[in-house]
C-alpha atoms as a PDB file:
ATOM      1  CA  UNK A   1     106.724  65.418  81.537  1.00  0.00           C
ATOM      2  CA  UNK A   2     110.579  65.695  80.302  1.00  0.00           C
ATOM      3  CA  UNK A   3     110.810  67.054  77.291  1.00  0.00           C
ATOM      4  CA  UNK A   4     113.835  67.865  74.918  1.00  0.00           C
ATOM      5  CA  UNK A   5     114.039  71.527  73.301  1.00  0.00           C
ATOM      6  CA  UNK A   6     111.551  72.183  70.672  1.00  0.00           C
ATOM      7  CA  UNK A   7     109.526  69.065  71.124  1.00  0.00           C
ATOM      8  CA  UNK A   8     106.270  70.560  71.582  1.00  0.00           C
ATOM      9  CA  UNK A   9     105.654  70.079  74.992  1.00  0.00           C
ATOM     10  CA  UNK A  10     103.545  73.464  75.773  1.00  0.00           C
ATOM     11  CA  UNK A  11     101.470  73.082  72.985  1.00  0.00           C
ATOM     12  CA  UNK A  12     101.055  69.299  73.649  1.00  0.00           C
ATOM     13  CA  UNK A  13      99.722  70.248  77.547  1.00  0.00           C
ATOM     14  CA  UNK A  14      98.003  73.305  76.277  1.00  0.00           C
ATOM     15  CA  UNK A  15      96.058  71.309  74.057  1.00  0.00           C
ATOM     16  CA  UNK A  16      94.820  68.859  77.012  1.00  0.00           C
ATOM     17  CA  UNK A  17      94.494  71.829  79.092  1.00  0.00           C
ATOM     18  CA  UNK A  18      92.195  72.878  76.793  1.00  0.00           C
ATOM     19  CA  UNK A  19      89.713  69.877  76.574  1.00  0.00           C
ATOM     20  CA  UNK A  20      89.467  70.048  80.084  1.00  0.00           C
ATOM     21  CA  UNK A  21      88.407  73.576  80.593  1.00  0.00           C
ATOM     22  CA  UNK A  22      85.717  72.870  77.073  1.00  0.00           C
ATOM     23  CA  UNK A  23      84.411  70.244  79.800  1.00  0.00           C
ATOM     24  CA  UNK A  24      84.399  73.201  82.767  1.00  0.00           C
ATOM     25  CA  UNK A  25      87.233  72.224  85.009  1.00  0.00           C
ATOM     26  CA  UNK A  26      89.519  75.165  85.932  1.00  0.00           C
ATOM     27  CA  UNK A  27      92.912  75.167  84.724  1.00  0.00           C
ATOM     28  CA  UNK A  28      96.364  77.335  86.731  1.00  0.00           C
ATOM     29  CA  UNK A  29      98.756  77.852  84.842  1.00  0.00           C
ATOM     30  CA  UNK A  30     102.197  79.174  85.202  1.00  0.00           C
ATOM     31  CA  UNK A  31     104.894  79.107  82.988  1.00  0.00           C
ATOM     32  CA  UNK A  32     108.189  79.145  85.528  1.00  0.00           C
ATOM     33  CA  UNK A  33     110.833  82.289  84.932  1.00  0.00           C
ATOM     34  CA  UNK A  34     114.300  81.870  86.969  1.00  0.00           C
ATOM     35  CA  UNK A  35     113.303  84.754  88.680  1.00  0.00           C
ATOM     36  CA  UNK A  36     110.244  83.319  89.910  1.00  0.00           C
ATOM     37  CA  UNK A  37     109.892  83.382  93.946  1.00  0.00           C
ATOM     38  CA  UNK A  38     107.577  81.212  96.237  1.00  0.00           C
ATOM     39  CA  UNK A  39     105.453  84.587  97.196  1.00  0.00           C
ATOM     40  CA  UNK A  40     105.181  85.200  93.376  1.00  0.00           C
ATOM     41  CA  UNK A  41     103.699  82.192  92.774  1.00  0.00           C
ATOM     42  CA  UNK A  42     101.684  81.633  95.868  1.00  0.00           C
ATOM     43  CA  UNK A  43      99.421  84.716  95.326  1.00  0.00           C
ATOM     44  CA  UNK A  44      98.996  83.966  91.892  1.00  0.00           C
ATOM     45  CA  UNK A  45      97.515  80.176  93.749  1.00  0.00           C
ATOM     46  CA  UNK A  46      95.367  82.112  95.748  1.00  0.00           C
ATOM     47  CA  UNK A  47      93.436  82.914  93.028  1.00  0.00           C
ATOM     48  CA  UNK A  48      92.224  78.852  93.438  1.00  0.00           C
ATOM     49  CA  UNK A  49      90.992  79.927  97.180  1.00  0.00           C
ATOM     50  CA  UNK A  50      87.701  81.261  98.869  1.00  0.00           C
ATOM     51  CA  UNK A  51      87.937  85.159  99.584  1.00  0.00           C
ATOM     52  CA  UNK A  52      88.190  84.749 103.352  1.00  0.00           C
ATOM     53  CA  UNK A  53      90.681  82.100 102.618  1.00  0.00           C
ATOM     54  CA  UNK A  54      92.843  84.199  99.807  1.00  0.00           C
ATOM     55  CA  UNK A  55      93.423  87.276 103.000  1.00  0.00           C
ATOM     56  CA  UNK A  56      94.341  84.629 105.246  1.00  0.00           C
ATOM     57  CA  UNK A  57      97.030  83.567 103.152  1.00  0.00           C
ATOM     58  CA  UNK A  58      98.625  86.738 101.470  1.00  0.00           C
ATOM     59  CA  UNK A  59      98.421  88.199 105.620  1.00  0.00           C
ATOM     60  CA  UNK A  60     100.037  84.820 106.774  1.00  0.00           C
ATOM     61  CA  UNK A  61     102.719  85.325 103.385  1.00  0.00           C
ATOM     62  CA  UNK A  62     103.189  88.426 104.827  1.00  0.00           C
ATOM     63  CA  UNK A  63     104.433  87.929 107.736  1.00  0.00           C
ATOM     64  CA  UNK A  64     106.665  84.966 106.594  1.00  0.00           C
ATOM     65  CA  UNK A  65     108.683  87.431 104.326  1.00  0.00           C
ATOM     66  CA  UNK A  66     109.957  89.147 107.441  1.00  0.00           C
ATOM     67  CA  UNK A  67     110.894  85.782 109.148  1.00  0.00           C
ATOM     68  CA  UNK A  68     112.398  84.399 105.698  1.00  0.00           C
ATOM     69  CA  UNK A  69     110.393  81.361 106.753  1.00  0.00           C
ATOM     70  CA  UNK A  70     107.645  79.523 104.146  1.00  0.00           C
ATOM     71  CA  UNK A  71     107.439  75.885 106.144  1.00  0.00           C
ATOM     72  CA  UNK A  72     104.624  76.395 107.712  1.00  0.00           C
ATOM     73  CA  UNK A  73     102.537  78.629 105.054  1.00  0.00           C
ATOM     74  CA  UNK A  74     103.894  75.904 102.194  1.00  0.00           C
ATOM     75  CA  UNK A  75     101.492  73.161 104.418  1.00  0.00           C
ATOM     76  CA  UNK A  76      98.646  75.720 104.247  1.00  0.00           C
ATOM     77  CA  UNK A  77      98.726  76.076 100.764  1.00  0.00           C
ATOM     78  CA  UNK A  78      98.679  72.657 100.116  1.00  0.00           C
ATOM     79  CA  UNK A  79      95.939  71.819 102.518  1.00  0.00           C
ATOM     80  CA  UNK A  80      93.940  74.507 100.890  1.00  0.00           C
ATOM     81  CA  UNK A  81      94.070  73.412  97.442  1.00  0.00           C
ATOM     82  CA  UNK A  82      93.302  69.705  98.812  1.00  0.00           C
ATOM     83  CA  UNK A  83      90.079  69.935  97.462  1.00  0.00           C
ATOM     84  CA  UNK A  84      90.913  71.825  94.634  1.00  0.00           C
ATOM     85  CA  UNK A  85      89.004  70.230  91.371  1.00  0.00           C
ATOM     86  CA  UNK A  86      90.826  71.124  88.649  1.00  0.00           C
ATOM     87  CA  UNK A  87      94.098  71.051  87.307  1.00  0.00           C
ATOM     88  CA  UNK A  88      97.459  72.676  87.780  1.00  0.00           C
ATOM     89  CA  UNK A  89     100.553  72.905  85.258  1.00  0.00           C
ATOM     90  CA  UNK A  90     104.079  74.770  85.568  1.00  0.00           C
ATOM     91  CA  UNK A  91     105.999  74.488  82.779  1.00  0.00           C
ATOM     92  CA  UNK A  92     109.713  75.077  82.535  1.00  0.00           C
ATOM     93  CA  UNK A  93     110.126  73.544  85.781  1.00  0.00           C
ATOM     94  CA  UNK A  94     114.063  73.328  85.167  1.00  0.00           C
ATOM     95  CA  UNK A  95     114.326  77.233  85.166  1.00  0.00           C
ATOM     96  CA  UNK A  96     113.050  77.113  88.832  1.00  0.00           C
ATOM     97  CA  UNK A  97     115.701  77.922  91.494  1.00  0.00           C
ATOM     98  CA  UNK A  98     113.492  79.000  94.293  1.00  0.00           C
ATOM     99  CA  UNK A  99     113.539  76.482  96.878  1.00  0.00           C
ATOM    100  CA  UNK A 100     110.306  77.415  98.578  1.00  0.00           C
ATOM    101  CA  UNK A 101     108.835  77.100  95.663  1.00  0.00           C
ATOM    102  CA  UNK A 102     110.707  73.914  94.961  1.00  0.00           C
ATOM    103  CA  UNK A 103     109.447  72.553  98.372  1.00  0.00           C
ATOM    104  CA  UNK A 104     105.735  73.586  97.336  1.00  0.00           C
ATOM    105  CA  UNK A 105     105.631  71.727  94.062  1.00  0.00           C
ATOM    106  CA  UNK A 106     106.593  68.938  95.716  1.00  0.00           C
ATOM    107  CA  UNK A 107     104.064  68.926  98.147  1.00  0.00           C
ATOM    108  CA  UNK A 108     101.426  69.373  95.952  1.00  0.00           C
ATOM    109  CA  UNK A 109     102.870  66.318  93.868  1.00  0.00           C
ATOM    110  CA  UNK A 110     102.443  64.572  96.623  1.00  0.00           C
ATOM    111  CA  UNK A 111      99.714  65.350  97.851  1.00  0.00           C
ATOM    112  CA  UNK A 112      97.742  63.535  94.838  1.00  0.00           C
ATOM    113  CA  UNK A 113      96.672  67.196  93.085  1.00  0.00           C
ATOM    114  CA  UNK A 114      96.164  66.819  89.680  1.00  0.00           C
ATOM    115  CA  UNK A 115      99.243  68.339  88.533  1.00  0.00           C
ATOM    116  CA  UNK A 116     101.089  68.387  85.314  1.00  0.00           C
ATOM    117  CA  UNK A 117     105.002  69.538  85.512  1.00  0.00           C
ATOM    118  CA  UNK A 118     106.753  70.319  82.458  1.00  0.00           C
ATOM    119  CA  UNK A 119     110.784  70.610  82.426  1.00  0.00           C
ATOM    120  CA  UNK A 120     113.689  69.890  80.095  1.00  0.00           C
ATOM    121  CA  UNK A 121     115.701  68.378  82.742  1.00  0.00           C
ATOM    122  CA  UNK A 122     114.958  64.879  84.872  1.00  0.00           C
ATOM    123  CA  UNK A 123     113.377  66.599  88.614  1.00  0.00           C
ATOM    124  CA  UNK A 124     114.383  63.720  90.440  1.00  0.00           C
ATOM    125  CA  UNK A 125     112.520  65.370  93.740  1.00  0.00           C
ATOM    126  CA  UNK A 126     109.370  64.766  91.955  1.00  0.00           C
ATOM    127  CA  UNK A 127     109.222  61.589  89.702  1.00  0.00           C
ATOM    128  CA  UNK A 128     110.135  59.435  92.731  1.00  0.00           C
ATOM    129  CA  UNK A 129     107.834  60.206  95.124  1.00  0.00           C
ATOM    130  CA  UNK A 130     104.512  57.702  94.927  1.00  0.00           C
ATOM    131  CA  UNK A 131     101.814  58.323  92.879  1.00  0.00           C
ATOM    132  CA  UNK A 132     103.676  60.385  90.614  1.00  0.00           C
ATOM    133  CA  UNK A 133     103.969  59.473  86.760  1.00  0.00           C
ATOM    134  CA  UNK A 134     107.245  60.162  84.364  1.00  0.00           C
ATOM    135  CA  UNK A 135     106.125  60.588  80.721  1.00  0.00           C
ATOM    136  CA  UNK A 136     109.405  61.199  78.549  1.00  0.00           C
ATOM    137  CA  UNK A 137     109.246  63.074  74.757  1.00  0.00           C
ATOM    138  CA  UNK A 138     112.234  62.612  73.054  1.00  0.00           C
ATOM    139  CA  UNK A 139     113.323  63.020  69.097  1.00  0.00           C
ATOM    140  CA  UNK A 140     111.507  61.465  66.690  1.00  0.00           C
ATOM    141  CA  UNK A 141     111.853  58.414  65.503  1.00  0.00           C
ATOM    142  CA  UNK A 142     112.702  57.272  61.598  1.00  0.00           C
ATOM    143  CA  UNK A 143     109.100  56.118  61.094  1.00  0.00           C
ATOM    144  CA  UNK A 144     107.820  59.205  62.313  1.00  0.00           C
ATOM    145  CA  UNK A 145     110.549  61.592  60.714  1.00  0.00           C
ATOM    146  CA  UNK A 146     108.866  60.709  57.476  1.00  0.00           C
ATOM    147  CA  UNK A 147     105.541  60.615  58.693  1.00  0.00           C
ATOM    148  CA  UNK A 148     106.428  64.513  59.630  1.00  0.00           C
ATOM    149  CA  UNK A 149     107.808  65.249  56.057  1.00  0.00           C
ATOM    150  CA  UNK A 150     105.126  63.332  53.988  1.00  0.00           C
ATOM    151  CA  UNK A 151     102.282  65.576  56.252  1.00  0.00           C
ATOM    152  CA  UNK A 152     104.830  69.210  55.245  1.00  0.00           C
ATOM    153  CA  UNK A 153     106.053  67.656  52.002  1.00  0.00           C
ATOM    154  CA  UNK A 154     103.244  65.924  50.046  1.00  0.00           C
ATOM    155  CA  UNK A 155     104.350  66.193  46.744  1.00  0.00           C
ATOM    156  CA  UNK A 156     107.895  64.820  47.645  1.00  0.00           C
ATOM    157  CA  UNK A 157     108.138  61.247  46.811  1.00  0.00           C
ATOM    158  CA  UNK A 158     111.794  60.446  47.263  1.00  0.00           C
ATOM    159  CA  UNK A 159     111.482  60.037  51.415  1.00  0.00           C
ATOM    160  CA  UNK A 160     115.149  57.921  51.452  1.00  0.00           C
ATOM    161  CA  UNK A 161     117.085  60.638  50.321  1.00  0.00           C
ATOM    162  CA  UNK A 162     115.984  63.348  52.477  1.00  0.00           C
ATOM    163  CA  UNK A 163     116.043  61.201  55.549  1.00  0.00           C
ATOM    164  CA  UNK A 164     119.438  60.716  54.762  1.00  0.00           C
ATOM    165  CA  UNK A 165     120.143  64.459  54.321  1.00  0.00           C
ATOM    166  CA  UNK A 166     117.954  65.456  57.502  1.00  0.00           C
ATOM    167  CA  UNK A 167     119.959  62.887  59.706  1.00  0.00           C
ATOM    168  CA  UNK A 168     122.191  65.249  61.384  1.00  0.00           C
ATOM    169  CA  UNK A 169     119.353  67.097  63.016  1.00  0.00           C
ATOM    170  CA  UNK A 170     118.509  63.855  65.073  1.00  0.00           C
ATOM    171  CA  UNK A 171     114.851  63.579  64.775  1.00  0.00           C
ATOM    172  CA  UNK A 172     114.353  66.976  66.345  1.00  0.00           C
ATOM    173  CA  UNK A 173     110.847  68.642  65.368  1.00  0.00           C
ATOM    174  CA  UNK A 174     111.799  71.883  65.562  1.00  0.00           C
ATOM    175  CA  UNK A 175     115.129  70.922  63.261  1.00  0.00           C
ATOM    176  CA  UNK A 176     112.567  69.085  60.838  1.00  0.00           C
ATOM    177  CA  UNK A 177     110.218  72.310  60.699  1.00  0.00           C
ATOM    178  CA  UNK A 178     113.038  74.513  59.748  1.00  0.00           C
ATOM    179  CA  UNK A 179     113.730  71.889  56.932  1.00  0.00           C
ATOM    180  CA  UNK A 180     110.810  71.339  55.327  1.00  0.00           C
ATOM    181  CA  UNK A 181     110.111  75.452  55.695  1.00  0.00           C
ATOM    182  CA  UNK A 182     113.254  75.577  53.704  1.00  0.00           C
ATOM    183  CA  UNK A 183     112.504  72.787  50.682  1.00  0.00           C
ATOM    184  CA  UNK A 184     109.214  74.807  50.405  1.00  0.00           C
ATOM    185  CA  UNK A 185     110.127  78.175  50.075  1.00  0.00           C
ATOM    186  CA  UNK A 186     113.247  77.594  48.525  1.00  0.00           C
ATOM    187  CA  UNK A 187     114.849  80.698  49.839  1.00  0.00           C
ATOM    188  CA  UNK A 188     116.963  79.283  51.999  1.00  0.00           C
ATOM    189  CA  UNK A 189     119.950  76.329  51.262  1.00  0.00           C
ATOM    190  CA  UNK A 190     119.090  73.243  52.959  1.00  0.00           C
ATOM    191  CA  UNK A 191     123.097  72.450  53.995  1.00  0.00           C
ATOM    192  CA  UNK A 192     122.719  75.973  55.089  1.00  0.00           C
ATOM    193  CA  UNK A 193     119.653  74.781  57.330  1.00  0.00           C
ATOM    194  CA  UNK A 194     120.935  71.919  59.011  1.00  0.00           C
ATOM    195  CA  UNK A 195     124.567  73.429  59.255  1.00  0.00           C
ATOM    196  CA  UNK A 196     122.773  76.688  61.358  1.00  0.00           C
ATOM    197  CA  UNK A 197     120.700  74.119  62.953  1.00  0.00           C
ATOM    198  CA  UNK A 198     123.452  72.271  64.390  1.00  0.00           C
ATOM    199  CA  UNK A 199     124.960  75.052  64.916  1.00  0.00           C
ATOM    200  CA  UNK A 200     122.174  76.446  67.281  1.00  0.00           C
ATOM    201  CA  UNK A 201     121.885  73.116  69.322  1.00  0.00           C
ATOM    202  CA  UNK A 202     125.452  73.022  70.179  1.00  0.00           C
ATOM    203  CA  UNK A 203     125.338  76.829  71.269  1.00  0.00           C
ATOM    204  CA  UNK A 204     122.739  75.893  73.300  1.00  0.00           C
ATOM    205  CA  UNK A 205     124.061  72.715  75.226  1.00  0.00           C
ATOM    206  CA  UNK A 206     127.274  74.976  75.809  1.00  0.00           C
ATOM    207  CA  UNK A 207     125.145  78.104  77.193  1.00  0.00           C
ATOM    208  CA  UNK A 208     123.030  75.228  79.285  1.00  0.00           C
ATOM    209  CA  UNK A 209     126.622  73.938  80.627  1.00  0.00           C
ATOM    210  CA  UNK A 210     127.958  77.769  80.949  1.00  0.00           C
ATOM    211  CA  UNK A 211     124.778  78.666  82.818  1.00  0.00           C
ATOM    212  CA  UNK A 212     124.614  75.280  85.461  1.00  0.00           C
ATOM    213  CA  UNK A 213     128.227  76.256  86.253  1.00  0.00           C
ATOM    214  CA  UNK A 214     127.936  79.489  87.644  1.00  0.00           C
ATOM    215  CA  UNK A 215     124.819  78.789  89.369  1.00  0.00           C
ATOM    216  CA  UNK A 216     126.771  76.045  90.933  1.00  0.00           C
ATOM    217  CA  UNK A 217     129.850  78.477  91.569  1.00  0.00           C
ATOM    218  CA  UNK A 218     127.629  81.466  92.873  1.00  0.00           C
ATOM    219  CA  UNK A 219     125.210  79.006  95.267  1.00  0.00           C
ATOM    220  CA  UNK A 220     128.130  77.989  96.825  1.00  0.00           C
ATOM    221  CA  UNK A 221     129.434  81.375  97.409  1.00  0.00           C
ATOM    222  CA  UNK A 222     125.678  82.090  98.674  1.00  0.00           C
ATOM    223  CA  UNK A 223     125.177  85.086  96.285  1.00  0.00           C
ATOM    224  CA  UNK A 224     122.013  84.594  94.151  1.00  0.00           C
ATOM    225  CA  UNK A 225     122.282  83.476  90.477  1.00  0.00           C
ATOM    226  CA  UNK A 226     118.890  85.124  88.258  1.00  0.00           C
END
């Protein structure tokens, strides 16, 4: 799933994580940190595992942090959790930079697991390998816009004119929440809403472009970027 900022998509999985543990399937769930390492998340995964199983693996992972090595462990893991039932999600797959764990996600993509990946940012390594499904969330369009203020503005009846004055936030829910929040309460300006709002998305594409660059500049001088 490739999501745009603010879109919902945690919530949206969450919720469908949900249902499915209601029903009695297990759920693992890991939100991804840049930080994150392959050992990190592997033990967490070995939660998923018999107990003989789970000391197998963390002594195996052992040993592999002294060799710098995960191939072969990365092929265990994923055999193990063949027969896993339930479901898997990391979110925030963009903010991974681990390439173990990289390589371990997509095994398990491939390996038919039911597996949800969340990430702001198009993982090509994943969405063309077979069996694997792309679902895209993007801004809102016009018709739903003003299905989203009629639900937070019911006793607005004028719709054209604030579509017209909400059009510089691009259909972006998080943009539209601050909006309506503001027409409610009235204690904020809305120019001064969708001026801070732009504002805030522009700071954030230029912090996105500041932070690629000197990941790219400090993985080519082989120093780690966190």
């Amino acid at each position: 799933m490739r999501v745009v900022t603010g879109i919902g998509k945690t919530s949206l999985v969450a919720s469908w994580a949900a249902g499915l543990r209601k029903k009695g399937m297990v759920v693992f769930w890991h939100t991804l940190r840049t930080g994150d390492s392959f050992t990190l998340v592997c033990t967490k995964l070995t939660q998923l595992f018999p107990e003989h199983k789970r000391s197998e693996v963390l002594e195996v992972m052992a040993g592999c942090v002294g060799e710098g090595r995960f191939d072969g462990l990365i092929d265990q893991v994923i055999r193990l959790l063949g027969g896993f039932k339930g479901a898997i999600v990391f979110d925030d797959y963009h903010l991974c930079q681990d390439y173990a764990l990289r390589m371990l996600i997509r095994g398990l993509c491939a390996s038919g697991v039911k597996l949800v990946v969340c990430s702001r940012t198009r993982p090509v390594e994943l969405v063309t390998l077979s069996g694997v499904g792309e679902v895209e969330l993007g801004p809102l369009r016009v018709d739903e816009v003003t299905q989203f203020l009629r639900s937070r503005l019911p006793k607005v009846r004028d719709f054209g004119r604030l579509l017209l004055e909400c059009a510089s936030i691009g259909g972006h829910p998080l943009g539209l929440e601050l909006y309506c929040s503001a027409l409610g309460s009235g204690g904020v300006s809305r120019p001064n809403v969708l001026e801070g709002f732009s504002c805030i998305r522009r700071c954030g594409r230029l912090c996105q472009i500041v932070r690629n660059s000197c990941f790219h500049i400090f993985q080519s001088l082989g120093v780690g970027w966190g």
